[in-house]
N, C-alpha and C. Protein backbone atom coordinates (compact mmCIF):
# COMPACT_ATOMS: atom_id res chain seq x y z
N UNK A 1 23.92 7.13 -39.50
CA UNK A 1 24.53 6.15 -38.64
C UNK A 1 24.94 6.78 -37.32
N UNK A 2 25.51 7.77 -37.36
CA UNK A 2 26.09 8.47 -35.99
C UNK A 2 24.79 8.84 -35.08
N UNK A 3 23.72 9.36 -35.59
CA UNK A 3 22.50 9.89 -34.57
C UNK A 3 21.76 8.78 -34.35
N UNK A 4 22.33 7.36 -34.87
CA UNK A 4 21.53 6.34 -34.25
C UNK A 4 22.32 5.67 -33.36
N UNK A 5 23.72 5.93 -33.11
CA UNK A 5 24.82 5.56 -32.35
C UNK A 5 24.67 6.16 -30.96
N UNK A 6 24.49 7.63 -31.14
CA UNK A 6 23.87 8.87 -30.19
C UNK A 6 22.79 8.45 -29.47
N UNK A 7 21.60 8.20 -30.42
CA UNK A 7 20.41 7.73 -29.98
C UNK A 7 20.32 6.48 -28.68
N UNK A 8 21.05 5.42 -29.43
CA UNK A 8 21.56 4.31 -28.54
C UNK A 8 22.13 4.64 -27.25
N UNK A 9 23.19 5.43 -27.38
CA UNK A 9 23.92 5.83 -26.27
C UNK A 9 23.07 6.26 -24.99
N UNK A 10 22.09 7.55 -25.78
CA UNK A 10 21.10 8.28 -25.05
C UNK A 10 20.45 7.43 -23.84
N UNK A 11 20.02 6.22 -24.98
CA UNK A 11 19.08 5.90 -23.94
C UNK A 11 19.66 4.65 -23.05
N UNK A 12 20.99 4.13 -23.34
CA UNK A 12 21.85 2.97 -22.86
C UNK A 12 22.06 4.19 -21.22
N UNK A 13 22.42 5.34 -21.46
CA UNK A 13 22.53 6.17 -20.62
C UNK A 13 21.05 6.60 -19.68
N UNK A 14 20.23 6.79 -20.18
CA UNK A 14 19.17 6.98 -19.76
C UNK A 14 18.88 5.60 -18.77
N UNK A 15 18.77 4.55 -18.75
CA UNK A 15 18.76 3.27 -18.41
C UNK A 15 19.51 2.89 -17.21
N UNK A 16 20.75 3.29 -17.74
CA UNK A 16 21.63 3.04 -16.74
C UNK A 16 21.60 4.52 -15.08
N UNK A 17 20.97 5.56 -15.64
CA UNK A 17 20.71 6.28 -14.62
C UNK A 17 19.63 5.69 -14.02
N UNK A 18 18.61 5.54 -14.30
CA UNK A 18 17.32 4.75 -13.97
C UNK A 18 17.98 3.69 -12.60
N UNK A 19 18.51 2.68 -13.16
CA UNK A 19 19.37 1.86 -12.49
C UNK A 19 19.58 2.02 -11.36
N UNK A 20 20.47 2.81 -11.20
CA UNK A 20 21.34 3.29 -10.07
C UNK A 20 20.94 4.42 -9.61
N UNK A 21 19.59 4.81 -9.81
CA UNK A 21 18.61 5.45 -8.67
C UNK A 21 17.78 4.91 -8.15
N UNK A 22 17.47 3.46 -9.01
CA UNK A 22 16.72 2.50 -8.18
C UNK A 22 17.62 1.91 -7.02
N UNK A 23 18.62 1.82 -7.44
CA UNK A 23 19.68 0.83 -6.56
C UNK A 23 19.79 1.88 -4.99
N UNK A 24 19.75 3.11 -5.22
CA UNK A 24 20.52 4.36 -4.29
C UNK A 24 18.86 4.29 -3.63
N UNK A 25 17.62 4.24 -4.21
CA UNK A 25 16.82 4.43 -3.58
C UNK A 25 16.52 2.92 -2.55
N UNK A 26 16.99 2.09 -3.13
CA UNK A 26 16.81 0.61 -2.58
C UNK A 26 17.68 0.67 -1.46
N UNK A 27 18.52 0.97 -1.67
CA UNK A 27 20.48 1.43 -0.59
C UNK A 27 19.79 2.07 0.54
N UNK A 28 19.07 3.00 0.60
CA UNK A 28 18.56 4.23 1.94
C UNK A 28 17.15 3.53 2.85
N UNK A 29 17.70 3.76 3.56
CA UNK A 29 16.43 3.06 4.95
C UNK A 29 16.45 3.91 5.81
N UNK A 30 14.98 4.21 5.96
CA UNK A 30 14.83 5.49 7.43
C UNK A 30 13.76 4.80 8.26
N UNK A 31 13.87 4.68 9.40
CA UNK A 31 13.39 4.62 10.84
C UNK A 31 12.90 5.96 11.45
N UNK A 32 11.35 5.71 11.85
CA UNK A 32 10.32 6.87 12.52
C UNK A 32 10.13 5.97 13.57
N UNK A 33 9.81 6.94 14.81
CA UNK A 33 8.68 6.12 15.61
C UNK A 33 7.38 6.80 15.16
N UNK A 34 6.22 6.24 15.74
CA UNK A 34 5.16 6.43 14.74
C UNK A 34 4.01 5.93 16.03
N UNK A 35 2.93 6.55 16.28
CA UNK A 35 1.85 5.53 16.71
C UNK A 35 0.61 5.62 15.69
N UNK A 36 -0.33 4.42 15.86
CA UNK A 36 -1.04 4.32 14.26
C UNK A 36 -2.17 3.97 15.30
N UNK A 37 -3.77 3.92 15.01
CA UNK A 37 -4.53 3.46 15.41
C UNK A 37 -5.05 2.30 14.78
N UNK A 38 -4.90 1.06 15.18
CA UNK A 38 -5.55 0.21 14.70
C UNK A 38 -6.84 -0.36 14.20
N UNK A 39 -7.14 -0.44 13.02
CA UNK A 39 -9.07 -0.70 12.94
C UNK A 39 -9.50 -2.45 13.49
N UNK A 40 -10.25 -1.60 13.35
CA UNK A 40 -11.04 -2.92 14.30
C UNK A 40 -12.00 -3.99 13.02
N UNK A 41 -11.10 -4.54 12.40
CA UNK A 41 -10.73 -4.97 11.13
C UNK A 41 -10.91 -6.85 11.50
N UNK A 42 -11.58 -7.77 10.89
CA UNK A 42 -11.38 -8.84 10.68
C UNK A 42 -10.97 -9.63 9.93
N UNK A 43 -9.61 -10.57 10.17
CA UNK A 43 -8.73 -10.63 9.07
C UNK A 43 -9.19 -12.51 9.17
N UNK A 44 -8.69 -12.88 7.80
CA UNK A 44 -8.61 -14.73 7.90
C UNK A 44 -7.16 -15.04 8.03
N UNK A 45 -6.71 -15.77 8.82
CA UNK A 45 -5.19 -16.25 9.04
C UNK A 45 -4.98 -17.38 8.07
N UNK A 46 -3.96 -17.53 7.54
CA UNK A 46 -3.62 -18.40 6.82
C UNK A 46 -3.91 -20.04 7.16
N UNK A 47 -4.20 -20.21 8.48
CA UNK A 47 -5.10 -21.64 8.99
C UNK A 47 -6.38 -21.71 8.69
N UNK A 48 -6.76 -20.24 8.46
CA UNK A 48 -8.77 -20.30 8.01
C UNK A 48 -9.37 -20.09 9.66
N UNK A 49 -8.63 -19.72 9.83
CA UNK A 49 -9.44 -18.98 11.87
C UNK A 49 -9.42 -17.12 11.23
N UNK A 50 -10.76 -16.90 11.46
CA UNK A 50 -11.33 -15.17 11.44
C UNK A 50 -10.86 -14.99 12.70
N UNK A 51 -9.59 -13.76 12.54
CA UNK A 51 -9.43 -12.87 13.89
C UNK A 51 -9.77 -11.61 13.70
N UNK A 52 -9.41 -11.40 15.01
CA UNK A 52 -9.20 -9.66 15.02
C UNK A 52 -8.31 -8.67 14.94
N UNK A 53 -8.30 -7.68 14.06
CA UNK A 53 -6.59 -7.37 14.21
C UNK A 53 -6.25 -6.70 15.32
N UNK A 54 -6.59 -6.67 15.89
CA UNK A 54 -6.08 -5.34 17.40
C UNK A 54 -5.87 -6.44 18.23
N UNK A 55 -6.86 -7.45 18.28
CA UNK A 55 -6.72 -8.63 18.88
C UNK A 55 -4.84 -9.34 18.70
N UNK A 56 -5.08 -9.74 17.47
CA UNK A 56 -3.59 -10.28 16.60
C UNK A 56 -2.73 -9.94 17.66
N UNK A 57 -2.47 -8.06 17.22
CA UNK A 57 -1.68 -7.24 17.17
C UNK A 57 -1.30 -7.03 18.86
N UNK A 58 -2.12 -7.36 19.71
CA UNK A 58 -2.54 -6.90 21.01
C UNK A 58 -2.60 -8.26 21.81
N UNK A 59 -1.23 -9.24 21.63
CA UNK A 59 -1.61 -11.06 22.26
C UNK A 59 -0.84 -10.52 23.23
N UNK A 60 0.19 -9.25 23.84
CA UNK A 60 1.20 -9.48 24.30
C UNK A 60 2.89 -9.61 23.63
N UNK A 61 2.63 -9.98 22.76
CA UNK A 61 4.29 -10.64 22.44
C UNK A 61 4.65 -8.85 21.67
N UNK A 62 5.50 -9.05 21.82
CA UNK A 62 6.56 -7.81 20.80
C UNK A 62 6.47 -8.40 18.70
N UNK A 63 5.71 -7.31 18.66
CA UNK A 63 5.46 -7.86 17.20
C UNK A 63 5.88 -7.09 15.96
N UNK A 64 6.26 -7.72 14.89
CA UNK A 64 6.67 -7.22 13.48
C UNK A 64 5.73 -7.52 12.24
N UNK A 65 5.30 -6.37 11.71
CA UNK A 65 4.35 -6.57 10.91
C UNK A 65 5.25 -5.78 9.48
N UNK A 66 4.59 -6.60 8.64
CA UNK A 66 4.66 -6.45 7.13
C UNK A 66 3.61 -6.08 6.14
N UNK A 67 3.50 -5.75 4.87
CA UNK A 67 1.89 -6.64 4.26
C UNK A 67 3.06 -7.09 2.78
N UNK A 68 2.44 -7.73 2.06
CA UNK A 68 3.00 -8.37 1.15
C UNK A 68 1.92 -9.00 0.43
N UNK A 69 2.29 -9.27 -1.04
CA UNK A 69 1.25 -10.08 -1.82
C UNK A 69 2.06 -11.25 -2.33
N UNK A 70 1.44 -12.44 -2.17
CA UNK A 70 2.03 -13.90 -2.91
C UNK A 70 2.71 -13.65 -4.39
N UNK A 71 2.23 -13.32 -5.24
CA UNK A 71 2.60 -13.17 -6.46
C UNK A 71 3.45 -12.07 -6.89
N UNK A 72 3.99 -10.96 -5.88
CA UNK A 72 5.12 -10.23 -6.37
C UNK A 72 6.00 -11.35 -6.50
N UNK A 73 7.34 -10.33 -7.37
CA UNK A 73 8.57 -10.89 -8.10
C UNK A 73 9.72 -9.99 -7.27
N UNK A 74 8.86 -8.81 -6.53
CA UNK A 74 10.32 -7.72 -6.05
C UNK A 74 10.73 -7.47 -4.98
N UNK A 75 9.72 -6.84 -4.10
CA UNK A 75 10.00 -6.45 -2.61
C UNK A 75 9.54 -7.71 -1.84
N UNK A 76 8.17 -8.00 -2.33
CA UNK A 76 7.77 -9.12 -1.16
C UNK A 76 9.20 -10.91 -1.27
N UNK A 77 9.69 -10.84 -2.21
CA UNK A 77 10.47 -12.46 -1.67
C UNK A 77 11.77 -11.68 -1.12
N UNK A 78 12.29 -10.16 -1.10
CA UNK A 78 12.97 -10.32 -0.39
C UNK A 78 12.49 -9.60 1.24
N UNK A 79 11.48 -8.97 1.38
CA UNK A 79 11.20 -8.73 2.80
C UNK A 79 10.80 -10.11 3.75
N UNK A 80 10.15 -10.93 2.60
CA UNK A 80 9.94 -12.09 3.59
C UNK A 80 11.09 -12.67 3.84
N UNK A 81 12.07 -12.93 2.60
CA UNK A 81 13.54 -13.50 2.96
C UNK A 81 14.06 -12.66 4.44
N UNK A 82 14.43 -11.63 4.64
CA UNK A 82 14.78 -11.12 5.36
C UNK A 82 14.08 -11.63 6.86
N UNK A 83 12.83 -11.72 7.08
CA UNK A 83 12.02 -12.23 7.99
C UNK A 83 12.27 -13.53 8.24
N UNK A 84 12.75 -14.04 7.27
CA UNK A 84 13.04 -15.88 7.62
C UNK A 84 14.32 -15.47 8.47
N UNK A 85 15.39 -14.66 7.78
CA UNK A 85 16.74 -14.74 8.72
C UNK A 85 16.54 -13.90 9.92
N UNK A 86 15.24 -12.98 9.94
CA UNK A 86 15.56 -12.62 11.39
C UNK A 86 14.68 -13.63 11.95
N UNK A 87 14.22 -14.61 11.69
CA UNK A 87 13.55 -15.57 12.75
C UNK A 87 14.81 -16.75 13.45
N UNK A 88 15.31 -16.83 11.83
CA UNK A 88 16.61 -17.78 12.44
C UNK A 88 17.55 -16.93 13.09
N UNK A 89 18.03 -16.02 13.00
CA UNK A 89 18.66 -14.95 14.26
C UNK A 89 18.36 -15.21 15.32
N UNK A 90 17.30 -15.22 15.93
CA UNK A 90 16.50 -15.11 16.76
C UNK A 90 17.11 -16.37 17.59
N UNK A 91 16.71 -17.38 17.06
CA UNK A 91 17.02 -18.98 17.85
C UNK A 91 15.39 -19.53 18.13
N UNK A 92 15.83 -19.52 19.53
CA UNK A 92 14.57 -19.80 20.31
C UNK A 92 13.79 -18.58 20.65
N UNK A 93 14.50 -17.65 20.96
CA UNK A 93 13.57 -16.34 21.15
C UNK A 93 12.90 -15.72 19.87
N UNK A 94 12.35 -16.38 19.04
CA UNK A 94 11.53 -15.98 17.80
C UNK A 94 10.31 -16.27 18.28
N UNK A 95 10.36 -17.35 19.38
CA UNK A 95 8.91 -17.81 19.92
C UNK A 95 8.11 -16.81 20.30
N UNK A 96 9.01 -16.21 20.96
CA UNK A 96 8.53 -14.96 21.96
C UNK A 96 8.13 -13.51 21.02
N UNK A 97 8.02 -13.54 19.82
CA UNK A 97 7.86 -12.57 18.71
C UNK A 97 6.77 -12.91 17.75
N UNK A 98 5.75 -11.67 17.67
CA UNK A 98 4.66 -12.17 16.61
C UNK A 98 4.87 -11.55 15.44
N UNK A 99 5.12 -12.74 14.62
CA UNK A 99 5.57 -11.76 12.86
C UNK A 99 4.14 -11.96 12.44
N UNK A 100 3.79 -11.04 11.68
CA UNK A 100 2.97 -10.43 10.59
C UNK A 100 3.16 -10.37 9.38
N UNK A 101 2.18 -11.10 8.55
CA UNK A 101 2.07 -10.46 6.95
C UNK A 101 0.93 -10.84 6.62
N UNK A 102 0.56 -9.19 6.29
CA UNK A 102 -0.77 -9.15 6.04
C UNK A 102 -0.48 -8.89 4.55
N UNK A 103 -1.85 -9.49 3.68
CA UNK A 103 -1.79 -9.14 2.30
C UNK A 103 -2.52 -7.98 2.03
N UNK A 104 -1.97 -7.54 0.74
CA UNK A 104 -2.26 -6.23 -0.16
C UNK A 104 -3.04 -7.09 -1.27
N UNK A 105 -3.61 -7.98 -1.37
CA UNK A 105 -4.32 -8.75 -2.50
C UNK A 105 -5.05 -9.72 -2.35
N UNK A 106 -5.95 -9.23 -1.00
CA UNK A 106 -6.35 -10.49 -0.52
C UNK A 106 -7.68 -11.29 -1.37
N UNK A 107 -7.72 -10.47 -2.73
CA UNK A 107 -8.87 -11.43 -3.65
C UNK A 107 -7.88 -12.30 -4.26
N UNK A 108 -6.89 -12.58 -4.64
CA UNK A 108 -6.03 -13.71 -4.83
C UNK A 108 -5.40 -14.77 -3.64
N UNK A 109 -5.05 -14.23 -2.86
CA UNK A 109 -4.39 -14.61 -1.48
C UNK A 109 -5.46 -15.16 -0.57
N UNK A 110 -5.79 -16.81 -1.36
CA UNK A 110 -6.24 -17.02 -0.31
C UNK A 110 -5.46 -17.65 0.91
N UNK A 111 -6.12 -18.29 1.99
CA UNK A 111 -5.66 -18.82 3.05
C UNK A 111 -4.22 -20.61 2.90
N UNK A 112 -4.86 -20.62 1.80
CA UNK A 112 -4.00 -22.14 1.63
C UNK A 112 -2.57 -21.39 0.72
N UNK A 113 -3.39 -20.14 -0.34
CA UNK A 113 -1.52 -19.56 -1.03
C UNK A 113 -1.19 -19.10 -0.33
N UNK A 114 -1.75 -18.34 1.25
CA UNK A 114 -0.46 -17.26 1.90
C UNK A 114 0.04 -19.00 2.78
N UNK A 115 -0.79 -20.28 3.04
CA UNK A 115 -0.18 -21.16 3.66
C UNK A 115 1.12 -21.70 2.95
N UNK A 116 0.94 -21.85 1.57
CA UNK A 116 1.94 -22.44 0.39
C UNK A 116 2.85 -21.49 0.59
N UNK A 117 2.71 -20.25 0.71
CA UNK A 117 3.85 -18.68 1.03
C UNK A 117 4.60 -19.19 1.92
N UNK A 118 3.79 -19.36 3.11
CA UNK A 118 4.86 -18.93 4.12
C UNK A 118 5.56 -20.61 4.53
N UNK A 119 5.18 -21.78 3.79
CA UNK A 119 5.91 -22.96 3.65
C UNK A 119 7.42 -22.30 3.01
N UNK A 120 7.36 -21.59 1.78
CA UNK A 120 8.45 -21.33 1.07
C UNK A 120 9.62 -20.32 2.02
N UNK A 121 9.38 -19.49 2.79
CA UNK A 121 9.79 -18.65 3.34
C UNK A 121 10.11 -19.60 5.22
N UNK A 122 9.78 -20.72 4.65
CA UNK A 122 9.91 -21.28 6.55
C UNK A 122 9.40 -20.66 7.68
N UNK A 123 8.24 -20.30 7.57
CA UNK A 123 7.76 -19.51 8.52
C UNK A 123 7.34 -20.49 9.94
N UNK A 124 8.04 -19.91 11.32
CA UNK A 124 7.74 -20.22 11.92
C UNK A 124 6.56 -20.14 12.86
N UNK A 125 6.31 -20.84 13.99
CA UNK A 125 4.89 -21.23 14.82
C UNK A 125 4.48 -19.43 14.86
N UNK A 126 5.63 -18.32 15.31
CA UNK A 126 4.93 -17.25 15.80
C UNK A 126 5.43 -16.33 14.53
N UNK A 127 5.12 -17.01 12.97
CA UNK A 127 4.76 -16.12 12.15
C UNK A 127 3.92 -16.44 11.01
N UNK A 128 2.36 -15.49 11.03
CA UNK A 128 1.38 -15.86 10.75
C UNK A 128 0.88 -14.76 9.48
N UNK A 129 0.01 -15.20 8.42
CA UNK A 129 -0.05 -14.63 7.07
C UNK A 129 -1.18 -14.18 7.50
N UNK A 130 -2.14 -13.52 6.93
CA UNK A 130 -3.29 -12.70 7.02
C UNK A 130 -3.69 -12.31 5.78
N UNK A 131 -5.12 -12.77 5.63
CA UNK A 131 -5.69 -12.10 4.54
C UNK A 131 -7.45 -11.46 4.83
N UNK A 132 -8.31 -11.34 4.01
CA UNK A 132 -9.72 -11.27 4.52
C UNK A 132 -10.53 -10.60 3.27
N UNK A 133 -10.84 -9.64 3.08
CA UNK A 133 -12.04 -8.94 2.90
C UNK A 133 -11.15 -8.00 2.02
N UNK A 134 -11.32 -7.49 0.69
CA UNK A 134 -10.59 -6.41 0.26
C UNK A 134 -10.62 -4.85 1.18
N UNK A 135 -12.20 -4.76 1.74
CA UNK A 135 -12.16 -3.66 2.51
C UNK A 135 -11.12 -3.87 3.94
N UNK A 136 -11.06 -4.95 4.56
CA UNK A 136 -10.19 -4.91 5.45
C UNK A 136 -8.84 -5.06 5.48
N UNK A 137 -8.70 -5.57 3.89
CA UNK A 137 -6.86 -4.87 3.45
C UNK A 137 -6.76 -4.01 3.57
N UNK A 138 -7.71 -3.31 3.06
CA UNK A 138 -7.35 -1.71 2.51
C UNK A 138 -7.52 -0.90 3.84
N UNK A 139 -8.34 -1.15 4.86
CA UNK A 139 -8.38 -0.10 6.29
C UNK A 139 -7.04 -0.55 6.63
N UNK A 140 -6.49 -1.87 7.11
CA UNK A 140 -5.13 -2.08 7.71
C UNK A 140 -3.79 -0.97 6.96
N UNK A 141 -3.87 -1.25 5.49
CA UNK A 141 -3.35 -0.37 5.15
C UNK A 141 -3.49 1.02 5.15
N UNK A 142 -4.56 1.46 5.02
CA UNK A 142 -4.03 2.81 5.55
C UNK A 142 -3.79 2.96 6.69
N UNK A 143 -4.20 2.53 7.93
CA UNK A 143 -4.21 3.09 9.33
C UNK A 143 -2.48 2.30 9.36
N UNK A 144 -2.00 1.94 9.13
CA UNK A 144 -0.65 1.99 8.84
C UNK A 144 0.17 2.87 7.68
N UNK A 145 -0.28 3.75 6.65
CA UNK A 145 0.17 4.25 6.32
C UNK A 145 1.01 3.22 5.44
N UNK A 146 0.45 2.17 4.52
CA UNK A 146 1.36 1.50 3.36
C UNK A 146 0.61 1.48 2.34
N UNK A 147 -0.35 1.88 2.11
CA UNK A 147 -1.14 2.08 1.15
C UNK A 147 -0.90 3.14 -0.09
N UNK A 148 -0.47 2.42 -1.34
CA UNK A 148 -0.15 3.31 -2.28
C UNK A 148 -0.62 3.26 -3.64
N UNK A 149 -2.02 3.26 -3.77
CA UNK A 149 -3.08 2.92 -4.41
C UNK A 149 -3.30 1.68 -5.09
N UNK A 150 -2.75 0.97 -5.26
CA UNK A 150 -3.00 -0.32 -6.04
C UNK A 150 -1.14 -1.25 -5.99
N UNK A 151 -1.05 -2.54 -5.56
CA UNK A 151 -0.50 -3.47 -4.72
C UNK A 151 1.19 -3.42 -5.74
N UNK A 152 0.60 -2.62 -7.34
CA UNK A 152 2.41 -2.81 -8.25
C UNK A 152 2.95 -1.38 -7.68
N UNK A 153 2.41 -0.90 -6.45
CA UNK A 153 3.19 0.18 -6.18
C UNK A 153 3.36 0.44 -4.80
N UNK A 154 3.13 -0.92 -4.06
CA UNK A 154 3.87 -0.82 -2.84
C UNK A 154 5.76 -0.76 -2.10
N UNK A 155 5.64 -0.70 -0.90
CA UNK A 155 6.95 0.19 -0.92
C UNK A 155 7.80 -1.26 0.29
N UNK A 156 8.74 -1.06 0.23
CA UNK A 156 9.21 -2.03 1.64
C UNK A 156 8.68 -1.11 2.98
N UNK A 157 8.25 -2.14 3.89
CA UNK A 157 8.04 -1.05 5.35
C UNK A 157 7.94 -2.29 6.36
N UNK A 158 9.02 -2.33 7.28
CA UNK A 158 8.46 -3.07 8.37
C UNK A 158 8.00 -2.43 9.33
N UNK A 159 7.18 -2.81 10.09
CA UNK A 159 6.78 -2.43 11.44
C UNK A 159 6.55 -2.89 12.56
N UNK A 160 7.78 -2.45 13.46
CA UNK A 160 7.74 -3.11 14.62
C UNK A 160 7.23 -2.83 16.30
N UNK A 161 6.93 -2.95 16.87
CA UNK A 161 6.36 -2.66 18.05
C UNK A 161 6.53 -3.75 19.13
N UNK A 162 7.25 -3.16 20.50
CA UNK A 162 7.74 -3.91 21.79
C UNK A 162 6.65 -4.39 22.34
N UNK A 163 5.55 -3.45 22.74
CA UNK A 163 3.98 -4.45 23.52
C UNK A 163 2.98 -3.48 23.31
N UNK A 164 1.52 -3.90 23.71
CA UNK A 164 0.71 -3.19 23.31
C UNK A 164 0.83 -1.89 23.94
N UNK A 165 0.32 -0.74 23.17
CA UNK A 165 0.39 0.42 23.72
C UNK A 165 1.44 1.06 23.65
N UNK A 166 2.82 0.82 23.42
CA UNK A 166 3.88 1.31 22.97
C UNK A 166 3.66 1.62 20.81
N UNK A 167 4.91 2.80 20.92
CA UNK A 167 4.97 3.41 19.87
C UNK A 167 5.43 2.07 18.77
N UNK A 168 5.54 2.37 17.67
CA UNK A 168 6.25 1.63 16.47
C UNK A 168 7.10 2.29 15.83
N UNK A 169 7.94 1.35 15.84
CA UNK A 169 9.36 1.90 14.68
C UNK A 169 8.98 1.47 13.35
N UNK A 170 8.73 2.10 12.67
CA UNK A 170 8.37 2.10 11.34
C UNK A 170 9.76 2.23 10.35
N UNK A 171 10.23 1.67 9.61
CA UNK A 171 11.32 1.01 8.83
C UNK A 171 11.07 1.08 7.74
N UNK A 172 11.51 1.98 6.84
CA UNK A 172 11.16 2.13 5.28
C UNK A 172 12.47 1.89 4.77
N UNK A 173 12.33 0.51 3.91
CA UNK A 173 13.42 0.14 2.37
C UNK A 173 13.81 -0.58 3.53
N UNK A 174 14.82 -1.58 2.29
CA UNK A 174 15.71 -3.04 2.75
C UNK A 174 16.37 -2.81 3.43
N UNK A 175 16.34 -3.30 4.88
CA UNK A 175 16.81 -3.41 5.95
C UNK A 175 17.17 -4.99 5.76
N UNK A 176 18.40 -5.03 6.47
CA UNK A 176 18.99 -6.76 6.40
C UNK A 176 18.34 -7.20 7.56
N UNK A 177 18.57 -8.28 7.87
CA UNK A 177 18.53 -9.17 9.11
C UNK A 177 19.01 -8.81 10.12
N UNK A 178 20.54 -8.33 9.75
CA UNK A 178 21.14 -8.06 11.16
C UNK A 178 20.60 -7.21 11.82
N UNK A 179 20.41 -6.33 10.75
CA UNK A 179 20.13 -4.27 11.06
C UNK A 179 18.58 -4.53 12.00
N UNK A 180 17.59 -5.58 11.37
CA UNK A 180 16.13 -5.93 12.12
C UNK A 180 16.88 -6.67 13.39
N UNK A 181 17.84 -7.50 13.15
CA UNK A 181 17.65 -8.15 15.37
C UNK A 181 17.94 -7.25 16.14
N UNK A 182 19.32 -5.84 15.10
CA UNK A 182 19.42 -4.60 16.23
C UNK A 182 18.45 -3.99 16.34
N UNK A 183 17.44 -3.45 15.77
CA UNK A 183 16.28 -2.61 15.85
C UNK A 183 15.17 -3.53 16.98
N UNK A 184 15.40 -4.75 16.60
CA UNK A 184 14.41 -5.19 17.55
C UNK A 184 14.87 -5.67 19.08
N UNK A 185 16.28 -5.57 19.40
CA UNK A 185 16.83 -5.38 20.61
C UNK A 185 16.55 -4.00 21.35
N UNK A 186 17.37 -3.44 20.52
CA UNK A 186 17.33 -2.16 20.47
C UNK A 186 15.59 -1.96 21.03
N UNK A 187 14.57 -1.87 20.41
CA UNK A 187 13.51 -1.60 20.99
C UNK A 187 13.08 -2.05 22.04
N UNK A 188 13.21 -3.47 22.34
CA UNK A 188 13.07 -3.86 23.61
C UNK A 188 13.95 -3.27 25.18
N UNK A 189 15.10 -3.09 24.86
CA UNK A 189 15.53 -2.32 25.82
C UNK A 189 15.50 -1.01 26.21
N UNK A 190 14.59 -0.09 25.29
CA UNK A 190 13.93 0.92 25.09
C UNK A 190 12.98 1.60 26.70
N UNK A 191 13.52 2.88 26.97
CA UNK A 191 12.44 2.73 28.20
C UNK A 191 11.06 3.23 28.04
């Protein structure tokens, strides 16, 4: 009876460390600047229009990119949550901002589920879903550096960038809303 009391304990303990290194690892967010080369990649937008991503990425506006898959349960409903409140942060100046989310699964994700997605998440006029070609998930992701071999082991990362040709602040783990309108002030007033 006692070494199954032990046993229990062990692993009630074991569990609970687990826990609260997920939580401490979830808790820590680091910011790089970073420049990435973009591939010259053709993505489908969640309307069913084939773009280009450099194109996308390269309209002018100051843009925030993500990737995410419809059917996570973990990181993706709350990075997109987070993206809904920095759009409503924003006000009217969200117009002036191109959000991004590109998928990590784009043989499931088609154009009408990342449309059904980003209904749930309130996505506004200047934030647009992306999917395409498994090979052109997978170049976006790496030449961004989110690629971590297969989509149950992706990481939180936003990425933001003031205009074309400028660097990116690259944002690893849950960042709130607020912490994204300072980062994205913050970058814009950047010289």
């Amino acid at each position: 009876m006692g070494r199954r009391i032990l046993g229990r304990l062990g692993a009630a303990l074991t569990c609970a460390t687990g826990v609260l290194l997920a939580l401490a690892t979830a808790a820590s967010v680091s910011r790089a600047t970073v420049n990435y080369q973009t591939p010259a990649v053709t993505l489908v937008r969640a309307d069913g229009q084939r773009v280009s991503l450099p194109h996308e990425l390269d309209d002018g506006r100051p843009v925030l990119l993500n990737f995410i898959f419809t059917t996570c349960s973990s990181i993706c409903p709350l990075t997109s949550r987070t993206l809904e409140e920095f759009q409503d942060k924003l006000g009217s100046e969200a117009a002036r901002v191109h959000l991004m989310s590109i998928s990590i699964d784009p043989e499931q994700d088609t154009p009408s589920r990342l449309a059904e997605y980003a209904r749930k998440f309130h996505a506004g006029p200047g934030w647009q879903y992306y999917t395409g070609t498994l090979a052109a998930s997978l170049a976006a992701q790496r030449a961004f550096d989110v690629y971590r071999g297969e989509k149950m082991s992706h990481t939180p990362v936003t990425l933001m960038r003031a205009a074309p040709g400028k660097p990116w602040l690259r944002i690893e783990g849950f960042v709130t809303p607020d912490e994204l309108v300072d980062d994205y002030r913050n970058l814009l007033t950047a010289p």
